[in-house]
Every structure is written in structure tokens, then in C-alpha cells.
Protein backbone atom coordinates (compact mmCIF):
# COMPACT_ATOMS: atom_id res chain seq x y z
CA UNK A 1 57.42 -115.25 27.70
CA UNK A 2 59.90 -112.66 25.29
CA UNK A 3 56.95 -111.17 24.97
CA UNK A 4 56.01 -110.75 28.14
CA UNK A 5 59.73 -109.91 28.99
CA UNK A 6 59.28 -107.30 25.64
CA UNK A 7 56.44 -104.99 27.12
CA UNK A 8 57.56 -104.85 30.95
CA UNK A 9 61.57 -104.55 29.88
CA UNK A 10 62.11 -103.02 26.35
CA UNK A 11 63.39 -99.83 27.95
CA UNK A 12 66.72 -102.21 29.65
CA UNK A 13 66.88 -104.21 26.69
CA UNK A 14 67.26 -101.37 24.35
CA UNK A 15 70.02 -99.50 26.56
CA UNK A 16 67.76 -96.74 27.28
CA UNK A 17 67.32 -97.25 31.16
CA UNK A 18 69.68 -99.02 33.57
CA UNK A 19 66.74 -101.95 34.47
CA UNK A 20 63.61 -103.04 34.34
CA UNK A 21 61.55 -105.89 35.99
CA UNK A 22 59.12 -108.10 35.14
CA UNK A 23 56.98 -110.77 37.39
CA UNK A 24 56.30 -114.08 36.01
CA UNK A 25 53.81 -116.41 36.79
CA UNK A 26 55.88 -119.76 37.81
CA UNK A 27 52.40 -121.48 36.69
CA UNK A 28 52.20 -120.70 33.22
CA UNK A 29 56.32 -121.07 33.01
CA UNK A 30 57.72 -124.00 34.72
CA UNK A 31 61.04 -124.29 33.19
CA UNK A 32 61.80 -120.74 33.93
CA UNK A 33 65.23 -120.86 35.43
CA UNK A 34 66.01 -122.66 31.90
CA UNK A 35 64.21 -120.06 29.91
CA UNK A 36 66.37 -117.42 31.45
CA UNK A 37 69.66 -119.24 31.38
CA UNK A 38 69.07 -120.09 27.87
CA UNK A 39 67.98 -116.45 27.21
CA UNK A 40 71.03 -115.02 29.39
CA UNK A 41 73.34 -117.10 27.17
CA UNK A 42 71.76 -115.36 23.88
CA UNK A 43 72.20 -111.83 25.19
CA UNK A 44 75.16 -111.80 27.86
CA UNK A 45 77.45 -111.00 25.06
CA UNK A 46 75.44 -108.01 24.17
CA UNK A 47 75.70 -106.42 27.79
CA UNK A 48 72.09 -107.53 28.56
CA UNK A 49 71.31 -109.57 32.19
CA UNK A 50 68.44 -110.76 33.18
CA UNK A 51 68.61 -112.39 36.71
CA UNK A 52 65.11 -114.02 39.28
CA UNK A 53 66.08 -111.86 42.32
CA UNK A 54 62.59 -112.82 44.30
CA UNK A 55 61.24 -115.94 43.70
CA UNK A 56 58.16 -116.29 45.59
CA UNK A 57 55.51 -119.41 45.29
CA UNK A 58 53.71 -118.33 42.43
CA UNK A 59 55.54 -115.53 40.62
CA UNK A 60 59.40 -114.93 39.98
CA UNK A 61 60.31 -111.34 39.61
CA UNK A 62 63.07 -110.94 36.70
CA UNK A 63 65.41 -108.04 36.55
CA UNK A 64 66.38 -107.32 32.97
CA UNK A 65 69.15 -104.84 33.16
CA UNK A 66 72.53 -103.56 31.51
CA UNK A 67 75.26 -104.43 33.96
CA UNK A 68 77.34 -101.26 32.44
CA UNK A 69 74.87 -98.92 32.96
CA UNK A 70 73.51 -99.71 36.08
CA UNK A 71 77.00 -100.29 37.98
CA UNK A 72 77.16 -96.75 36.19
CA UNK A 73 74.15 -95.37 38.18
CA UNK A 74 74.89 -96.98 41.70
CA UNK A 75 77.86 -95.74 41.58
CA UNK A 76 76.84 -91.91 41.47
CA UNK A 77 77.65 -90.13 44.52
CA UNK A 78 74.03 -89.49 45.51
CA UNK A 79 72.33 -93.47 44.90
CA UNK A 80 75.25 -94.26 47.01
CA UNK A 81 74.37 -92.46 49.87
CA UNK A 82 70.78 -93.51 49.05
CA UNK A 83 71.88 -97.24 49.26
CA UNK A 84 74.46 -97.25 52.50
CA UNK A 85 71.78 -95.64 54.33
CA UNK A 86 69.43 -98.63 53.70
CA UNK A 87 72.36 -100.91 54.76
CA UNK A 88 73.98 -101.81 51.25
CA UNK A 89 77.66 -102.25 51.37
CA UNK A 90 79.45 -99.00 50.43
CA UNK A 91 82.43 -100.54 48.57
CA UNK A 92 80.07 -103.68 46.98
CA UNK A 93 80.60 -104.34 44.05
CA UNK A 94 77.55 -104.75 41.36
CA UNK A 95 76.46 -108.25 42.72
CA UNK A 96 76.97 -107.54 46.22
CA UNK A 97 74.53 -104.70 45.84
CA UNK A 98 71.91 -107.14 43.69
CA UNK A 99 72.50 -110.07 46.72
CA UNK A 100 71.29 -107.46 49.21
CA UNK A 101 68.14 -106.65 47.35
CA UNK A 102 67.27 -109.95 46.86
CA UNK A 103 67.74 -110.51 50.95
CA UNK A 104 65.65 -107.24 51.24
CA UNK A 105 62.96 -108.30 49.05
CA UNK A 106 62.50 -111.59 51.25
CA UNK A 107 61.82 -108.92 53.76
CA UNK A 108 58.16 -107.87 55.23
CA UNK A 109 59.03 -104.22 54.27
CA UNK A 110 59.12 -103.56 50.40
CA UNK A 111 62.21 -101.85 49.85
CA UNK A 112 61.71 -98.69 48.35
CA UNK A 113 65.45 -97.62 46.51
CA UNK A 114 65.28 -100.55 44.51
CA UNK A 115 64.14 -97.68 42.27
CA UNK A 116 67.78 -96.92 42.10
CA UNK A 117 67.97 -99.91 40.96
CA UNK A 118 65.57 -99.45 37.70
CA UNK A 119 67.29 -95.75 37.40
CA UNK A 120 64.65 -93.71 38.65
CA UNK A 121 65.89 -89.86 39.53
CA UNK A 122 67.12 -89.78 43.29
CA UNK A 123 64.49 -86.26 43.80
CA UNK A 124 61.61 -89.19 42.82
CA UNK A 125 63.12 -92.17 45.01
CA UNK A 126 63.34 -89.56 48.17
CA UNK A 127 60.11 -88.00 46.95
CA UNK A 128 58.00 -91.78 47.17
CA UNK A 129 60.00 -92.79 50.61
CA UNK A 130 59.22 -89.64 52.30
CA UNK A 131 55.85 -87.75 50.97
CA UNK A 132 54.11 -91.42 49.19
CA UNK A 133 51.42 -89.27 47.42
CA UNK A 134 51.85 -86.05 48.47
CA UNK A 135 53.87 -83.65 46.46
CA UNK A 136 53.29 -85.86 43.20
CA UNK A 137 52.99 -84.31 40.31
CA UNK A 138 52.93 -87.20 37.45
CA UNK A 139 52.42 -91.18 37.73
CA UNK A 140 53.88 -92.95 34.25
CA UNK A 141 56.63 -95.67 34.66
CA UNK A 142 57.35 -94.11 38.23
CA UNK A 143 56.16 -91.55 40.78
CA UNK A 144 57.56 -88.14 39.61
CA UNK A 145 58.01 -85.29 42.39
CA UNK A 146 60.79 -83.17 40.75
CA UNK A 147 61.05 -82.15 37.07
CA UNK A 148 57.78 -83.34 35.57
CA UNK A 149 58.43 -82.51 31.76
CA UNK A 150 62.00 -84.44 31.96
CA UNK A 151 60.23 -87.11 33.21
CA UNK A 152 57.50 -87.39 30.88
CA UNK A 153 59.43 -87.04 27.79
CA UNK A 154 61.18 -90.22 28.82
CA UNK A 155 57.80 -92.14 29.69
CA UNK A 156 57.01 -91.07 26.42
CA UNK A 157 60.23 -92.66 25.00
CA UNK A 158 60.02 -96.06 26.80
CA UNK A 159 56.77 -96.12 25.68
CA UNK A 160 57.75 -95.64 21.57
CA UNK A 161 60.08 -98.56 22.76
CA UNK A 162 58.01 -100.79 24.27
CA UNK A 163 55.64 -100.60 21.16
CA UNK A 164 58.69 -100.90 18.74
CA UNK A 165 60.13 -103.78 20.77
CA UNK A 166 56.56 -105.64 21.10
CA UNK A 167 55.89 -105.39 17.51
CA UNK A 168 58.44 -106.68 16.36
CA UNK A 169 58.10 -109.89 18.93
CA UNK A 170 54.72 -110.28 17.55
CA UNK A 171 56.26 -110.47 14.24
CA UNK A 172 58.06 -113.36 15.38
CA UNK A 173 61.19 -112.04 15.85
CA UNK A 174 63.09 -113.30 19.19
CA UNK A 175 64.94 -111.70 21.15
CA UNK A 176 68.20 -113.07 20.57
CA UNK A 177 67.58 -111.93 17.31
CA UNK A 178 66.72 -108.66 17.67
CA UNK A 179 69.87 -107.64 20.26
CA UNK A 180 71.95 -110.32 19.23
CA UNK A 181 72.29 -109.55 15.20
CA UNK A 182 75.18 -107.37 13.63
């Protein structure tokens, strides 16, 4: 499962990006919620979260995020306007804004500014909600419609990361001990 958590999150868990999120099949890991507790209690003290926030019959989807960084993010003028227009409580604090994804998630209607959530650039959120494909002009860890190059010099860096991260979980490192030394 750190593995797993590794590839899809290495960005979050690295500092580099305010979240990322993973889906789990509930199947192949059971004892999930204990997993993640006992994974939480590892890397809490290092400002890293990771939190089910849609838990559906066969897969779990897993937000692995910074709390700094993405209270950080939400906060900005811009993803706030972004958010109280989809309903989100304008003063809400961190959790009150990850409660109301979770209730939007449970929704029929995917809800599209969770990539505020996962830190995308406000031009690409606006850009996927209003124009889908048209306009796009690069597809790497998001769908970019405004400033292509900036863009793919970071999907070049979360990649490097994701490699460096993964490799070092197939060494047989664990996570806690990766984030969690020094």
C-alpha cells in the first residue's frame, strides 16, 4: 500500500504540491482505516495528512496532503471565490472546507474545484469547468489551459519525485522512515 500511496502522492508527501489522492481498492486492503491511522500517526508530526474523504463499496479515495500548505492555497483570494461559488463556507476553516468535499463527492455531479484542492492553477480549474477539452494545450498531472511551459516543468518535477520516492519504497524503505527521520 506505501507504495501505492508513493507513486499516486510523492508530490504531497515531499512538500512540493498542496495534495494528492490516491484510490484504493477496499478488496485488496481490508484494514485500511487502520493502515491510515497507523500511517497518520507516523507522519502527523511531520505536517503530512492523509484522510478517506469518499469511501465508496469497492475503492476508498485517500487525500495525502500538507495541512500548511493547502490551508495556504484555499485561502488565496481567487480559490476562495472559486470555492464560495460552489457553496463552500467562506469563513471555514480547513476541515470545514474538506467535510464539504466529502458531502460533494457523495454527489451525482463530480465536483470539479476539488482541483483546488490538489493545487492546480485557478486559469486550469476555470479552464476544465468551462471549455472541458477545448482550449487545452497540455494533459500531464492535470489539464493545462494557461501557461503550458510552467506547467510542464512541474509535471516534470513530480515526476523526478515520484521516481525518487518509489525507489526508494522498493528499497524497502517505509514511509515513516523516509519523512519521519532527522
Amino acid at each position: 500500500m506505501e507504495k501505492l500511496i508513493a507513486f499516486h502522492c510523492a508530490p504531497a508527501l515531499a512538500g512540493i504540491k498542496t495534495a494528492n489522492m490516491v484510490s484504493i481498492d477496499n478488496e485488496k486492503f481490508p484494514n485500511l482505516p487502520e493502515r491510515l491511522e497507523k500511517l497518520n500517526s507516523q507522519l502527523n508530526k511531520k505536517g503530512i495528512k492523509l484522510e478517506a474523504i469518499c469511501n465508496c463499496k469497492r475503492k476508498t479515495l485517500v487525500m495525502v496532503y500538507r495541512p500548511t500548505l493547502l490551508e495556504k492555497y484555499l485561502n488565496t483570494p481567487e480559490i476562495k471565490k472559486l470555492l464560495a461559488g460552489e457553496g463552500y463556507p467562506v469563513q471555514g476553516t480547513l476541515e470545514d472546507h474538506i467535510e464539504f468535499l466529502k458531502t460533494r463527492l457523495k454527489n451525482d455531479d463530480f465536483p470539479h474545484e476539488i482541483g483546488a484542492f490538489l493545487g492546480y492553477p485557478i486559469e486550469d480549474i476555470y479552464g476544465f469547468i468551462n471549455h472541458k477539452n477545448e482550449g487545452l494545450l497540455l494533459v500531464g498531472d492535470w489539464k493545462v489551459y494557461a501557461n503550458a511551459d510552467e506547467a510542464k516543468k512541474k509535471f516534470e518535477r513530480f515526476s523526478a519525485c515520484r521516481c525518487a520516492l518509489v525507489n526508494r519504497i522498493t528499497k524497502g524503505h517505509s514511509l515513516a522512515q523516509i519523512f519521519c527521520a532527522a
